[in-house]
Protein backbone atom coordinates (compact mmCIF):
# COMPACT_ATOMS: atom_id res chain seq x y z
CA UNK A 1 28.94 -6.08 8.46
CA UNK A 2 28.13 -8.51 11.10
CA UNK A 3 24.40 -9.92 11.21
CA UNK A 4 22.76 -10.33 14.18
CA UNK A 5 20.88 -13.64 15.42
CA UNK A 6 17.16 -13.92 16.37
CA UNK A 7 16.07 -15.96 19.54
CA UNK A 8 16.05 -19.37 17.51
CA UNK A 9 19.43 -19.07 16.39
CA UNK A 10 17.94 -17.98 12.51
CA UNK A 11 19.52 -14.70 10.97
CA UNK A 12 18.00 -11.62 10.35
CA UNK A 13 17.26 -11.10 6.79
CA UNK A 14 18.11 -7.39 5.62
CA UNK A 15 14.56 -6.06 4.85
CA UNK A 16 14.27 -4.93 1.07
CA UNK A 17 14.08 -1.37 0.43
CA UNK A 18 13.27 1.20 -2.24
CA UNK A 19 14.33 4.31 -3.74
CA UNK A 20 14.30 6.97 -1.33
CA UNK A 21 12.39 10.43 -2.09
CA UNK A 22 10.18 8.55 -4.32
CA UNK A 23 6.21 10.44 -3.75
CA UNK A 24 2.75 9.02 -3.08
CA UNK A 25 1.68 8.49 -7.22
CA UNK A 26 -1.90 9.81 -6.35
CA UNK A 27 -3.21 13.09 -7.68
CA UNK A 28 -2.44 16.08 -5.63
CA UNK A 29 -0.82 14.23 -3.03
CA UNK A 30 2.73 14.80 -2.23
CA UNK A 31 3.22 12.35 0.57
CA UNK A 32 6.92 11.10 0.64
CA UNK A 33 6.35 7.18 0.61
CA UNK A 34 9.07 5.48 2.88
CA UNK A 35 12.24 3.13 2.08
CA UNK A 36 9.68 0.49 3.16
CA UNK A 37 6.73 1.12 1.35
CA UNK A 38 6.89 -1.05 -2.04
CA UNK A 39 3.61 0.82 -3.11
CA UNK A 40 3.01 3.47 -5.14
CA UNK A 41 1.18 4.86 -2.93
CA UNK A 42 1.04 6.47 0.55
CA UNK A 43 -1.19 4.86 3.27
CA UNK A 44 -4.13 7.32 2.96
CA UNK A 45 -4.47 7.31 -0.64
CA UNK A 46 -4.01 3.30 -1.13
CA UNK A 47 -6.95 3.23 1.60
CA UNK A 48 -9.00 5.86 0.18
CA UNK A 49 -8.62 4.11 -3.29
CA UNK A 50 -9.75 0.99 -2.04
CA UNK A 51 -13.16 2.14 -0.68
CA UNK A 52 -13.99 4.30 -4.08
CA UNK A 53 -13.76 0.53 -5.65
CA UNK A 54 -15.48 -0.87 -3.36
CA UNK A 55 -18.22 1.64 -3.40
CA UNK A 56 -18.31 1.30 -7.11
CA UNK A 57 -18.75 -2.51 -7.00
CA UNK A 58 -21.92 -1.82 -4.30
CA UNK A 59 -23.55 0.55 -6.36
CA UNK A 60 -23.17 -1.34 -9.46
CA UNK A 61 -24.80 -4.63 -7.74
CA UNK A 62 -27.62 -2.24 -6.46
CA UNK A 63 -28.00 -0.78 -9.99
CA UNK A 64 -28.19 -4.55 -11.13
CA UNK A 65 -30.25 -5.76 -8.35
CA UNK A 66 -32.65 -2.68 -9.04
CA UNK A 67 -33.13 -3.49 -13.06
CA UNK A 68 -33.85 -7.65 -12.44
């Protein structure tokens, strides 16, 4: 296998990848997560599960906020 050279005379690392046919972990979804991905989960659900935290964390400094 011969490795190819960037611009600045540095080699091109072989990127790491993962099991393929592995699925998005998330309930219900059956996205197929690529070589790439080192996640768990797909795109959608990773961003989806971020905002239901950080909705969680608002509402719980508003319920705080509301009982001082």
């Amino acid at each position: 296998m011969t490795q190819r050279r960037m611009s600045g005379g540095g080699r091109l690392r072989r990127q790491k990848t993962y099991p393929f046919g592995r699925v998005c972990e998330a309930k219900g979804c059956t996205v197929r997560l690529s070589i790439y991905n080192q996640d768990h989960l797909c795109a959608h659900c990773d961003e989806t599960e971020r905002m239901e935290k950080f909705e969680a964390q608002r509402l719980g400094r508003l319920l705080e906020a509301a009982r001082a």
